[in-house]
PDB file of N, CA and C in Angstrom:
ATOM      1  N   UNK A   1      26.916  64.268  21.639  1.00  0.00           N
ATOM      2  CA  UNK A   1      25.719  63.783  20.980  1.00  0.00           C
ATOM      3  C   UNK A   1      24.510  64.142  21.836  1.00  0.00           C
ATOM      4  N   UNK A   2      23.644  64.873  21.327  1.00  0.00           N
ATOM      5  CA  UNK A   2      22.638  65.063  21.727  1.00  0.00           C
ATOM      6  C   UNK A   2      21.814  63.876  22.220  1.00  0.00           C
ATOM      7  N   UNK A   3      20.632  64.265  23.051  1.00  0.00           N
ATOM      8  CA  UNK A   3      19.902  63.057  23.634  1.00  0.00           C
ATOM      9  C   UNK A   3      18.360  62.954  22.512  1.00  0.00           C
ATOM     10  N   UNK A   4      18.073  63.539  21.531  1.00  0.00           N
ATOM     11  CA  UNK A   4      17.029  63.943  21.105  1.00  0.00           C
ATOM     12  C   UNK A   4      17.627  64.186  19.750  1.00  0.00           C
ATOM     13  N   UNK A   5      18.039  63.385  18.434  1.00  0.00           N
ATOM     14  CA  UNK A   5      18.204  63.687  17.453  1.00  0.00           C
ATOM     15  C   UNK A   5      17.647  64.413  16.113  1.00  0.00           C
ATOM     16  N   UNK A   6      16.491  64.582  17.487  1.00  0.00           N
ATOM     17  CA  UNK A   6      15.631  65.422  15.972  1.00  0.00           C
ATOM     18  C   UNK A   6      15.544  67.125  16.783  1.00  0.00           C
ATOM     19  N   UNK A   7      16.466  67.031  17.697  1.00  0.00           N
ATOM     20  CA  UNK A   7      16.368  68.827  18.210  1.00  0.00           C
ATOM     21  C   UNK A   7      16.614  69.586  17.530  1.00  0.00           C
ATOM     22  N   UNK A   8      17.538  69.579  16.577  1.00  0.00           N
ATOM     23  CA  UNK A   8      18.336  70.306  15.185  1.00  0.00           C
ATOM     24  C   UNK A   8      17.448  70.617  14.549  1.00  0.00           C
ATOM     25  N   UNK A   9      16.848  69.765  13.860  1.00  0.00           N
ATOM     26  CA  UNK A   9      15.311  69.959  13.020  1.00  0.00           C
ATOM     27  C   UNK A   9      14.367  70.523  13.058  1.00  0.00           C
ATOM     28  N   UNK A  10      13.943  70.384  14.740  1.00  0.00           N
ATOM     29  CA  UNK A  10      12.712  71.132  15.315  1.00  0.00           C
ATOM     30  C   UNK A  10      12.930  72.571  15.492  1.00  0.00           C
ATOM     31  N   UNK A  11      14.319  72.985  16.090  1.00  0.00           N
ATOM     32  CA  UNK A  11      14.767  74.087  16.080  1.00  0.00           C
ATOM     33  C   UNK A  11      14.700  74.643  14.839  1.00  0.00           C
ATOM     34  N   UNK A  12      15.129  74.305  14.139  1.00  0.00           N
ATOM     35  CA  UNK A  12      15.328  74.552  12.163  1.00  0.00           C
ATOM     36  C   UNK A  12      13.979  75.111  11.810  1.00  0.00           C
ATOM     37  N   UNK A  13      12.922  73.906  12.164  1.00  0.00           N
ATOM     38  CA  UNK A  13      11.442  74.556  11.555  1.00  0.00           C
ATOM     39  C   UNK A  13      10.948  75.679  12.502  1.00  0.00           C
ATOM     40  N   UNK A  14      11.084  75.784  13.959  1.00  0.00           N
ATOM     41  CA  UNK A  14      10.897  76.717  14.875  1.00  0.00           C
ATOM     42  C   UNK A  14      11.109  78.028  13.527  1.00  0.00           C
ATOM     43  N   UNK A  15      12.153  78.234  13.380  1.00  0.00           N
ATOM     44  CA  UNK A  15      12.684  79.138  13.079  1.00  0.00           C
ATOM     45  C   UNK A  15      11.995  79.831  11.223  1.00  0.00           C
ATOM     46  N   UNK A  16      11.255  79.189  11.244  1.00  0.00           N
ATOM     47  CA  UNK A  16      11.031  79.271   9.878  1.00  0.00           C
ATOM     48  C   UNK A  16       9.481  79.612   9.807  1.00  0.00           C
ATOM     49  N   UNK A  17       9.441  80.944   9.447  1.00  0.00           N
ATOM     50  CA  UNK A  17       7.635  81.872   9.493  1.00  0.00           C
ATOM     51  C   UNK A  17       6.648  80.657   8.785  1.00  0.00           C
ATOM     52  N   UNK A  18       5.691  80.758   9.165  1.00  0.00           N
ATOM     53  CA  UNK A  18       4.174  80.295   8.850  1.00  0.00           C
ATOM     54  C   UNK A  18       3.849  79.796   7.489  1.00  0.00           C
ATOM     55  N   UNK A  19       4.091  81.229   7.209  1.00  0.00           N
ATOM     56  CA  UNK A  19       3.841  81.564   5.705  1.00  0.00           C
ATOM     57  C   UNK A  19       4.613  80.514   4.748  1.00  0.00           C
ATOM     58  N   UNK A  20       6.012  80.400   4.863  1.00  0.00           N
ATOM     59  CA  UNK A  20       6.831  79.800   4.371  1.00  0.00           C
ATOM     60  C   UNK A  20       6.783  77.904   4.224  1.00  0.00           C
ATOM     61  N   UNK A  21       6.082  77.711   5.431  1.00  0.00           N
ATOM     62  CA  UNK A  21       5.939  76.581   5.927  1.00  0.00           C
ATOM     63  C   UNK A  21       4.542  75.903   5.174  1.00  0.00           C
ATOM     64  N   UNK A  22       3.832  76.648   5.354  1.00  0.00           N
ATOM     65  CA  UNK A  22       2.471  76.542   4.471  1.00  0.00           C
ATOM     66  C   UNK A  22       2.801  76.364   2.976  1.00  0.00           C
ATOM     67  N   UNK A  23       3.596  77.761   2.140  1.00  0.00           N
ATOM     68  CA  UNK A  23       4.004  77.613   0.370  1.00  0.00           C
ATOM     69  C   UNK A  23       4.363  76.519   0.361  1.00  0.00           C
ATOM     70  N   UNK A  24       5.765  75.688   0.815  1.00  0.00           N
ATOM     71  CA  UNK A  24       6.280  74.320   1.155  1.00  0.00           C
ATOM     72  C   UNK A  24       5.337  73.790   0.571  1.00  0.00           C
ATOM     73  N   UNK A  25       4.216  73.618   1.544  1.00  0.00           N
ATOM     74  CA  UNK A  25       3.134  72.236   1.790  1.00  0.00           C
ATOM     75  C   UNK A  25       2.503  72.342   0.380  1.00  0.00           C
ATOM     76  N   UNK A  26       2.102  73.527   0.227  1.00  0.00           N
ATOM     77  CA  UNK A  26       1.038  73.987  -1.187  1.00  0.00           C
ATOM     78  C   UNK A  26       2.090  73.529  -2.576  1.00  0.00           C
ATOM     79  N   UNK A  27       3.357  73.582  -2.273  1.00  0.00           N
ATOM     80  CA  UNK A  27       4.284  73.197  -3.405  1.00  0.00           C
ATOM     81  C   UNK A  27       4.112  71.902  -3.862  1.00  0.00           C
ATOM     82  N   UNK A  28       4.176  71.219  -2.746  1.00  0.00           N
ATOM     83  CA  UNK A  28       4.121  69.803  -2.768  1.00  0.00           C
ATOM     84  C   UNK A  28       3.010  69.133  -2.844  1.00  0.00           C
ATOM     85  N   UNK A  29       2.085  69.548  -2.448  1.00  0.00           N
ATOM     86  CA  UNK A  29       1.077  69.288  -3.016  1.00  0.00           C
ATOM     87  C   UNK A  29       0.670  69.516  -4.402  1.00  0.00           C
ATOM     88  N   UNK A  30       1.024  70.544  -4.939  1.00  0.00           N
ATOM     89  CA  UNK A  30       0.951  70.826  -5.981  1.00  0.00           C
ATOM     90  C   UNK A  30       1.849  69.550  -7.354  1.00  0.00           C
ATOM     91  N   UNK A  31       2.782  69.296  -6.594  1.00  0.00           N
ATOM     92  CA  UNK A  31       3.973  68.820  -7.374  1.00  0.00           C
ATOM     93  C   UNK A  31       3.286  67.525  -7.481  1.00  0.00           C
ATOM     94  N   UNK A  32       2.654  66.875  -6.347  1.00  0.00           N
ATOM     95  CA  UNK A  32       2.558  65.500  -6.305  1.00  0.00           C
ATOM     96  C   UNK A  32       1.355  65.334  -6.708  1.00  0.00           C
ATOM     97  N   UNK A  33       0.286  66.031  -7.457  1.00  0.00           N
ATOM     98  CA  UNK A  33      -0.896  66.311  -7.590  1.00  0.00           C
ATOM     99  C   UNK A  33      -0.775  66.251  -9.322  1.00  0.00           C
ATOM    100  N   UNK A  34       0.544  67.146  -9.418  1.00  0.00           N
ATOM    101  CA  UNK A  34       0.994  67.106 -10.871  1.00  0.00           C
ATOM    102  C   UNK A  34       1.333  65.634 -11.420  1.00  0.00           C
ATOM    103  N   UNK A  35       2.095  64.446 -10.445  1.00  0.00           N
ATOM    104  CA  UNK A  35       2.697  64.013 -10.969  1.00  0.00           C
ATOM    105  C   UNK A  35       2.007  62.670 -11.523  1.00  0.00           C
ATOM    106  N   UNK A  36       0.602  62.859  -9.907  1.00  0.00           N
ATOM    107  CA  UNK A  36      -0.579  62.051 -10.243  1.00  0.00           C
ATOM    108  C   UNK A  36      -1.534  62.028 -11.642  1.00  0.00           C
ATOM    109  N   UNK A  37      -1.659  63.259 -11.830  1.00  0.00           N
ATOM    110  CA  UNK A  37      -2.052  63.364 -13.613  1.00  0.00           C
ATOM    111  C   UNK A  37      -1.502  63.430 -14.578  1.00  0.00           C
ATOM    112  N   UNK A  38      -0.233  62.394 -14.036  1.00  0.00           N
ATOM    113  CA  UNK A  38       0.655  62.438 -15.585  1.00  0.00           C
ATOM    114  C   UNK A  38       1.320  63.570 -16.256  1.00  0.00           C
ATOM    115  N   UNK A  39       1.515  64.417 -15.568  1.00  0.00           N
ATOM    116  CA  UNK A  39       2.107  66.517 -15.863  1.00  0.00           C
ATOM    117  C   UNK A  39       3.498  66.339 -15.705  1.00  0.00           C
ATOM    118  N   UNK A  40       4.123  65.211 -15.490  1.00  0.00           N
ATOM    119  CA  UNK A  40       5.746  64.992 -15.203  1.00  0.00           C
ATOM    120  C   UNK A  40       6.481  65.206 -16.678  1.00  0.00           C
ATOM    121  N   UNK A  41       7.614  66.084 -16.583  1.00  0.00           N
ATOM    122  CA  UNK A  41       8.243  65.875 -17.628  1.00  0.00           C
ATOM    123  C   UNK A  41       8.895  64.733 -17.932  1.00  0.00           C
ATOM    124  N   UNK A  42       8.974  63.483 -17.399  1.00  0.00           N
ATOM    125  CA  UNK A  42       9.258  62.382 -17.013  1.00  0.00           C
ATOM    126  C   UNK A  42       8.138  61.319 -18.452  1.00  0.00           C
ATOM    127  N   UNK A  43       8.760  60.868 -19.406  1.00  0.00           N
ATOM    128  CA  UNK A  43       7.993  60.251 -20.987  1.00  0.00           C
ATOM    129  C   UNK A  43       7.233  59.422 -19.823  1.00  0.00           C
ATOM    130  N   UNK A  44       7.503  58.765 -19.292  1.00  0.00           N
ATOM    131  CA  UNK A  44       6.565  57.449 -18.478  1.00  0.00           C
ATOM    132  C   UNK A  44       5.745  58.075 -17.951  1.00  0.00           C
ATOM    133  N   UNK A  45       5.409  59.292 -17.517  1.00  0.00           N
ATOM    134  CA  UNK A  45       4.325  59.831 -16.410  1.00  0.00           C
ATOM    135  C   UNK A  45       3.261  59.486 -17.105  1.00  0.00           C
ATOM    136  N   UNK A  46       2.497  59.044 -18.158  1.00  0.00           N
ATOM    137  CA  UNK A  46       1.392  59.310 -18.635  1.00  0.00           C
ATOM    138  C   UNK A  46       0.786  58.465 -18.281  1.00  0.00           C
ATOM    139  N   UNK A  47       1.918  57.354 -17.920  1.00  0.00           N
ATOM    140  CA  UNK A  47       1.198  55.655 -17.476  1.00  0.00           C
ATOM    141  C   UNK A  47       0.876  55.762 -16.378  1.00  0.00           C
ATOM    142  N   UNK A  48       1.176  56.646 -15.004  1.00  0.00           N
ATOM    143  CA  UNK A  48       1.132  56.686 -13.480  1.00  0.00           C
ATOM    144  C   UNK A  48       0.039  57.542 -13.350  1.00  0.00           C
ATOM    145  N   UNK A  49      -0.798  57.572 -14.512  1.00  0.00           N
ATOM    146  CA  UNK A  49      -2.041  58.434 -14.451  1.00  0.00           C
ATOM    147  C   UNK A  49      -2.537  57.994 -12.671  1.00  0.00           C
ATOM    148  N   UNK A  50      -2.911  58.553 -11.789  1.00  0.00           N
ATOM    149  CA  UNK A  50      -4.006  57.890 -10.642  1.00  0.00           C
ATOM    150  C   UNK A  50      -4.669  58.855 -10.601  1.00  0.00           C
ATOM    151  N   UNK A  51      -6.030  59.321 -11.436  1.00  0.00           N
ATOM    152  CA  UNK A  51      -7.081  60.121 -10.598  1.00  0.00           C
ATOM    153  C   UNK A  51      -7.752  60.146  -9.102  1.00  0.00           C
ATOM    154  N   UNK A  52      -7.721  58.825  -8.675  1.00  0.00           N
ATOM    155  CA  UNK A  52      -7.874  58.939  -7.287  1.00  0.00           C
ATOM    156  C   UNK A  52      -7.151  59.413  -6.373  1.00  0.00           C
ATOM    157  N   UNK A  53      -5.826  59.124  -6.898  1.00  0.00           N
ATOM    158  CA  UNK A  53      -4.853  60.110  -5.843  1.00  0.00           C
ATOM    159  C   UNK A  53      -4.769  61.282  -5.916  1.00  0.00           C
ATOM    160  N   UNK A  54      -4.784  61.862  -7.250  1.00  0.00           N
ATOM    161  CA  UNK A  54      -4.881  62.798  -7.940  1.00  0.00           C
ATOM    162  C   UNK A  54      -6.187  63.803  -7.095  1.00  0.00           C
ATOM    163  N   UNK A  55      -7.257  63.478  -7.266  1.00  0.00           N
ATOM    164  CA  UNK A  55      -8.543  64.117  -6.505  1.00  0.00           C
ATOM    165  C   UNK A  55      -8.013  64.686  -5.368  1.00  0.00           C
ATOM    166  N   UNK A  56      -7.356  63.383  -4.174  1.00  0.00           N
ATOM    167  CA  UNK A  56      -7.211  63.664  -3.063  1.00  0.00           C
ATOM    168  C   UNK A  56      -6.117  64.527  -2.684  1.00  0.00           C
ATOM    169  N   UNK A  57      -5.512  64.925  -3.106  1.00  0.00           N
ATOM    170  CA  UNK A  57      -4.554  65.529  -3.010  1.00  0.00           C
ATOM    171  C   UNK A  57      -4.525  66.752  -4.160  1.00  0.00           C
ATOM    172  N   UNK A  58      -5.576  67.113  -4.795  1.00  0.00           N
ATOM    173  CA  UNK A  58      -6.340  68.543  -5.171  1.00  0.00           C
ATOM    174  C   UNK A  58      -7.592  68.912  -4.391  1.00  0.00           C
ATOM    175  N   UNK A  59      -7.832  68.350  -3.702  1.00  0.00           N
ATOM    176  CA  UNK A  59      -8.849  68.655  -2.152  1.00  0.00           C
ATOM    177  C   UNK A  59      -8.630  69.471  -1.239  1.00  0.00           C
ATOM    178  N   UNK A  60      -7.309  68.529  -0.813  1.00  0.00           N
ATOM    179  CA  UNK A  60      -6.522  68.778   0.262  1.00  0.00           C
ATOM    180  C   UNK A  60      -6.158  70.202  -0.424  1.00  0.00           C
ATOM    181  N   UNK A  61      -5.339  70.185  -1.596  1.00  0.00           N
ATOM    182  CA  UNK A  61      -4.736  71.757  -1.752  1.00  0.00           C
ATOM    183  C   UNK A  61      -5.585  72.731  -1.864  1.00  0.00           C
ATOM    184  N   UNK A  62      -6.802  72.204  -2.478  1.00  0.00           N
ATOM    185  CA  UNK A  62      -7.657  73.790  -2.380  1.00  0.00           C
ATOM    186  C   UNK A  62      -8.055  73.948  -1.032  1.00  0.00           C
ATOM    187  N   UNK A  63      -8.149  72.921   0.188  1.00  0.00           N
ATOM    188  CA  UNK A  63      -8.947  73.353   1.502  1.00  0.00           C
ATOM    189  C   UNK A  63      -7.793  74.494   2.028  1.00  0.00           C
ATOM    190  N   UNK A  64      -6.250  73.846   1.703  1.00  0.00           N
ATOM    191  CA  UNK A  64      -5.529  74.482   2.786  1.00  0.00           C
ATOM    192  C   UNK A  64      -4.966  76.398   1.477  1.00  0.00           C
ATOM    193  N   UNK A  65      -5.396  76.175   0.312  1.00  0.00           N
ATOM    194  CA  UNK A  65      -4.532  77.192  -0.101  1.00  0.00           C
ATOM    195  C   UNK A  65      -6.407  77.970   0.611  1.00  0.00           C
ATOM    196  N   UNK A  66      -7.375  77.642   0.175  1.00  0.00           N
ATOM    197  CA  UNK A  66      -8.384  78.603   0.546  1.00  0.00           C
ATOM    198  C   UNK A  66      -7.979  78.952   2.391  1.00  0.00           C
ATOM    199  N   UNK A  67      -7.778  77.668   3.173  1.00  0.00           N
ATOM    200  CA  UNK A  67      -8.170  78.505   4.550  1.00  0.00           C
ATOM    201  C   UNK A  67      -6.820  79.602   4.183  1.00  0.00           C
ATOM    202  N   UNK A  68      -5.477  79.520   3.949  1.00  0.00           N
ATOM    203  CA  UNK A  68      -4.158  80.206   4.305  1.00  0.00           C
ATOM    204  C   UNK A  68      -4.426  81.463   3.040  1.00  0.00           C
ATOM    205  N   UNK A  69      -5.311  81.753   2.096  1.00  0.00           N
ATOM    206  CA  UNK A  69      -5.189  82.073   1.054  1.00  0.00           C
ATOM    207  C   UNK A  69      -4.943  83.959   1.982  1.00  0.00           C
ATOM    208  N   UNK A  70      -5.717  84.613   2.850  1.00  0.00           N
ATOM    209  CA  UNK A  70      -5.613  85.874   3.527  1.00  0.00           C
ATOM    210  C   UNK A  70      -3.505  85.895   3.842  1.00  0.00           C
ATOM    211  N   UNK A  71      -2.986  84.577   4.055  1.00  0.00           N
ATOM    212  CA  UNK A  71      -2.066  85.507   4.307  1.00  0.00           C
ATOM    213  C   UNK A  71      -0.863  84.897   3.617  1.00  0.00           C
ATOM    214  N   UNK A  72      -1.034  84.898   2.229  1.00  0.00           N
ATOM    215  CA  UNK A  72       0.107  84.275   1.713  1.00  0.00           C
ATOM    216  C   UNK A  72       0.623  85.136   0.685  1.00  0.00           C
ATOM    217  N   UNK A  73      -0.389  86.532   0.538  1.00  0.00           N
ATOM    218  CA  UNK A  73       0.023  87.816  -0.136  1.00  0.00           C
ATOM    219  C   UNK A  73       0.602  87.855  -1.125  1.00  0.00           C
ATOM    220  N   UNK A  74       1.721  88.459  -2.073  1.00  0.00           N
ATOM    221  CA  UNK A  74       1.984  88.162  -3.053  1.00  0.00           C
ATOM    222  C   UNK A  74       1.682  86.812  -4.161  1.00  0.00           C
ATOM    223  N   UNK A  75       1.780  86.124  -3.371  1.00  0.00           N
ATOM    224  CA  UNK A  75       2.152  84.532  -3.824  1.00  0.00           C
ATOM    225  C   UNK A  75       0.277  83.963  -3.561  1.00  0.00           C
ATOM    226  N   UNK A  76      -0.400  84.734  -3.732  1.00  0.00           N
ATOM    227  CA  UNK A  76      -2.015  84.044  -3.873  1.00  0.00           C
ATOM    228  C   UNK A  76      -2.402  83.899  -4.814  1.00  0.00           C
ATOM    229  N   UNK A  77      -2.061  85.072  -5.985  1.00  0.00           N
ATOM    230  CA  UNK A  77      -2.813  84.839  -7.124  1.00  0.00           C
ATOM    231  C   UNK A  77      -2.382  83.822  -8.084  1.00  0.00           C
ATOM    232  N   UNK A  78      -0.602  83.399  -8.243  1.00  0.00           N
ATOM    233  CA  UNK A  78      -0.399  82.417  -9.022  1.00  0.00           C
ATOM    234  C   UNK A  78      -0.360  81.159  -8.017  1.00  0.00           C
ATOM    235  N   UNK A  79      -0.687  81.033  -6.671  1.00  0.00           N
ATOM    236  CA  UNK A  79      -1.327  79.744  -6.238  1.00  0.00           C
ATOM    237  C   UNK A  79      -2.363  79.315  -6.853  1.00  0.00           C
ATOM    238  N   UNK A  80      -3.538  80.331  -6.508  1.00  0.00           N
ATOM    239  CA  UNK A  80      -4.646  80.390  -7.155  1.00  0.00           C
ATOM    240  C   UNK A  80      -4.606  79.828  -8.766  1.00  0.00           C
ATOM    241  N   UNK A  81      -4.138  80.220  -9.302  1.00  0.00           N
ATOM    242  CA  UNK A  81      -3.700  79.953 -10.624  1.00  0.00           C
ATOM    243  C   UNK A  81      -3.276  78.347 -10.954  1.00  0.00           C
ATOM    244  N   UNK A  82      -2.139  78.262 -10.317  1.00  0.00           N
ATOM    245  CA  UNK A  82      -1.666  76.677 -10.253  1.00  0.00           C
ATOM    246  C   UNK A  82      -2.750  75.692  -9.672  1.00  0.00           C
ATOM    247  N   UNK A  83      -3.285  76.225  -8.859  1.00  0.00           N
ATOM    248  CA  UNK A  83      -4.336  75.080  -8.538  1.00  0.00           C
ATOM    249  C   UNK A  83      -5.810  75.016  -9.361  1.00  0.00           C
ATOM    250  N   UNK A  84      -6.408  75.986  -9.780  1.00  0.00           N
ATOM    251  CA  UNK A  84      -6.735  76.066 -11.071  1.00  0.00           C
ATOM    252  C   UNK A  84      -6.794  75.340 -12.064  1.00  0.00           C
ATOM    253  N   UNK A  85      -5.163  75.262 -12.549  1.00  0.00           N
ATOM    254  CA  UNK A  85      -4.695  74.657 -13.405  1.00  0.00           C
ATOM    255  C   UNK A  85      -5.013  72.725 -13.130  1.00  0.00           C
ATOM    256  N   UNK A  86      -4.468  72.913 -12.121  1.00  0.00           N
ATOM    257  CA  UNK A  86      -4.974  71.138 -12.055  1.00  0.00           C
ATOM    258  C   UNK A  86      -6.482  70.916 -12.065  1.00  0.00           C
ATOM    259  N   UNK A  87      -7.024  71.276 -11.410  1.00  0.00           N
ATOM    260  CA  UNK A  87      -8.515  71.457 -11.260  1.00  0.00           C
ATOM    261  C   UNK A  87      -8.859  71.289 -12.657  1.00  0.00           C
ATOM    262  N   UNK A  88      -8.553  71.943 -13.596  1.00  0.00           N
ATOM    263  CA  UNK A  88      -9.187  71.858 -15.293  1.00  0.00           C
ATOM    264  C   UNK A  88      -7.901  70.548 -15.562  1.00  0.00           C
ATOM    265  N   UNK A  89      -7.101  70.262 -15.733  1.00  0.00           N
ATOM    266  CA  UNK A  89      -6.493  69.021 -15.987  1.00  0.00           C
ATOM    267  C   UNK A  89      -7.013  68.080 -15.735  1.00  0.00           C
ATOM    268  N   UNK A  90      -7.318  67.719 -14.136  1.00  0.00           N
ATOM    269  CA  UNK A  90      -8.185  66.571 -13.842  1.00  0.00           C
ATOM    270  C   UNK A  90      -9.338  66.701 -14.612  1.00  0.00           C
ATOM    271  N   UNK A  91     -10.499  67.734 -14.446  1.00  0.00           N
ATOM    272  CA  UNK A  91     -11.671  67.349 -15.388  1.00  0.00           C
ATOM    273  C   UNK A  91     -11.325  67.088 -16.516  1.00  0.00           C
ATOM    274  N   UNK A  92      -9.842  67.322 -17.740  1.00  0.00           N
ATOM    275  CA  UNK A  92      -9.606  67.479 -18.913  1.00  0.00           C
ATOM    276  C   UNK A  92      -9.202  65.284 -19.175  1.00  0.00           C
ATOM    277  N   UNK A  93      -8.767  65.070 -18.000  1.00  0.00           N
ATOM    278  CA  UNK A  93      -8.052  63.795 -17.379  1.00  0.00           C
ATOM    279  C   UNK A  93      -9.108  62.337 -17.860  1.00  0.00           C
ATOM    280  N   UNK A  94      -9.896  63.483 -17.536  1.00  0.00           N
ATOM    281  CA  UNK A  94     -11.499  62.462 -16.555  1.00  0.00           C
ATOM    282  C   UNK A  94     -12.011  61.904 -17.538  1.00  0.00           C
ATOM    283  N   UNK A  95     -12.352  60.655 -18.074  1.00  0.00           N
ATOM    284  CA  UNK A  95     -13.309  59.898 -18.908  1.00  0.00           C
ATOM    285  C   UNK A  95     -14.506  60.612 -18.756  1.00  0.00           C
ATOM    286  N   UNK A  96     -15.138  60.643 -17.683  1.00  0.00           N
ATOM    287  CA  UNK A  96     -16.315  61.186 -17.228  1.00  0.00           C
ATOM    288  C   UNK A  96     -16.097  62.635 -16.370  1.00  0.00           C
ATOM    289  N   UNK A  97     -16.092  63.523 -16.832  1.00  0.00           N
ATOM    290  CA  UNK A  97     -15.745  64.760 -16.316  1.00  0.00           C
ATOM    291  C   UNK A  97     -17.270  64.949 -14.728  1.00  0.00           C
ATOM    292  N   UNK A  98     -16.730  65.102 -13.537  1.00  0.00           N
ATOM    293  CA  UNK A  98     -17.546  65.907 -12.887  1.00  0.00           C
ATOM    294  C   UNK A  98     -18.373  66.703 -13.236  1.00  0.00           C
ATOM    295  N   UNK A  99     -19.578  67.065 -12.850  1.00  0.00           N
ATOM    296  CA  UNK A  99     -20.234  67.664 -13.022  1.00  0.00           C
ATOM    297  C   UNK A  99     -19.964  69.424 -12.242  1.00  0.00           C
ATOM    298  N   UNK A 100     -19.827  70.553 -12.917  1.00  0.00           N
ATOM    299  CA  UNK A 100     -19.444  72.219 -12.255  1.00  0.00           C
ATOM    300  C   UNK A 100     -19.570  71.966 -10.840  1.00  0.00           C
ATOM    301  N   UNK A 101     -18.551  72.217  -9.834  1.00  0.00           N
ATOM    302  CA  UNK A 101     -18.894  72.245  -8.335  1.00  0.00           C
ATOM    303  C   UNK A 101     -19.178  70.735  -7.706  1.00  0.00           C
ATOM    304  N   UNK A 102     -18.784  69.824  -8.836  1.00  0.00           N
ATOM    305  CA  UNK A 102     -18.082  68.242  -7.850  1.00  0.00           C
ATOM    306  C   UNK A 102     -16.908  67.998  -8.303  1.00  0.00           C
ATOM    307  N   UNK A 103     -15.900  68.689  -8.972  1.00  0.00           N
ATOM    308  CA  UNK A 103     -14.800  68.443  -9.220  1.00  0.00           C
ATOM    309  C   UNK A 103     -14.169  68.531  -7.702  1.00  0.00           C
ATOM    310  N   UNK A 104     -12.731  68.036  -7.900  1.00  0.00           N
ATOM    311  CA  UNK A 104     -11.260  67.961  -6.279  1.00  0.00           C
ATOM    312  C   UNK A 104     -11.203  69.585  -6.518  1.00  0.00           C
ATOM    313  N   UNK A 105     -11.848  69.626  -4.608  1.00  0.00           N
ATOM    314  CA  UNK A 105     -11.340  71.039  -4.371  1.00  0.00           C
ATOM    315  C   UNK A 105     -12.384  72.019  -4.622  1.00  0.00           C
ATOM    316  N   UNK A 106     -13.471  71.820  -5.428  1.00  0.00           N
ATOM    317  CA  UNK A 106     -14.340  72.718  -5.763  1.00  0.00           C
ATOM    318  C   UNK A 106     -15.471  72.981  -4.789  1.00  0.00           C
ATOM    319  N   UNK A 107     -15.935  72.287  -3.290  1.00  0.00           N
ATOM    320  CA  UNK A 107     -16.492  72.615  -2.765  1.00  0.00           C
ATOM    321  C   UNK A 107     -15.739  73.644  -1.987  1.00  0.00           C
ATOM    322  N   UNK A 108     -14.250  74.109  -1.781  1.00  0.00           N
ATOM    323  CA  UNK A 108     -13.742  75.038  -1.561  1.00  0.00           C
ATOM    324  C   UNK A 108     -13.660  76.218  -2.432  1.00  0.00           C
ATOM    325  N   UNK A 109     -13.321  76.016  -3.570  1.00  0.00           N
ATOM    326  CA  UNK A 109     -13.078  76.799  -4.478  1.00  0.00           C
ATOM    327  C   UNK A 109     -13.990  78.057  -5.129  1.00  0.00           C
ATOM    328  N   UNK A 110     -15.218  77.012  -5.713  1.00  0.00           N
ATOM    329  CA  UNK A 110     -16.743  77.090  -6.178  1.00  0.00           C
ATOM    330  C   UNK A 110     -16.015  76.271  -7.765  1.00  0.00           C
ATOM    331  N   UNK A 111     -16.997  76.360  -8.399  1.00  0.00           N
ATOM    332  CA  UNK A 111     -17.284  75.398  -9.880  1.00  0.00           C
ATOM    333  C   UNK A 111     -15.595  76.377 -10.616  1.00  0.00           C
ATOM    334  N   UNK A 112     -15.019  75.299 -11.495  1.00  0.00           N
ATOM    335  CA  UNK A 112     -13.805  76.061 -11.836  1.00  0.00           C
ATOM    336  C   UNK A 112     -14.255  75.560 -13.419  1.00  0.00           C
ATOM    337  N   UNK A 113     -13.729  76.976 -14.468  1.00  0.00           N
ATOM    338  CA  UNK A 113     -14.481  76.725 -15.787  1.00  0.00           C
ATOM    339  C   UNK A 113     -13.297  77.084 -16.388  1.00  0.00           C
TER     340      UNK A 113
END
């Protein structure tokens, strides 16, 4: 038995490129961003609406897909795309839609139409 039970793990992610580690994060963000605006194939999701969580966690994904966006190559344009996509969901979401360029994520992005 090891003295450090999480050496396995650390080694594990050691081992695992940048790039890869980053899509992960952008996935999940993505996923949990989805699940906040009710996008779950799940009949109940519509009730777990949270735009506030929802915002924060389409912020977060556009800051980190914009800074990582140079090296995620193939896989930029349908990031780009997917996050997009929420971006017009939430305003579609919104009682009161943001105004172009205060929507989650759009001071990274610019105004999403």
């Amino acid at each position: 038995m090891s003295e450090n039970p999480h050496s396995e793990d650390v080694r594990e992610l050691a081992d695992v490129p940048a790039v890869e580690v980053v899509t992960r994060s952008i996935v999940m963000l993505m996923s949990a961003a989805a699940e906040k605006l009710g996008l779950a194939d799940d009949p109940a999701a519509g009730a777990r609406v949270d735009l506030d969580e929802a915002r924060k966690l389409i912020t977060a994904l556009a800051g980190l897909v914009t800074a990582a966006l140079p090296d995620l190559g193939l896989h930029a344009a349908p990031i780009r795309d997917g996050l997009k996509s929420l971006q017009l969901a939430f305003r579609e979401a919104s009682a009161v839609p943001d105004e172009p360029g205060q929507g989650p994520g759009e001071k990274y992005t610019g105004p999403v139409r």
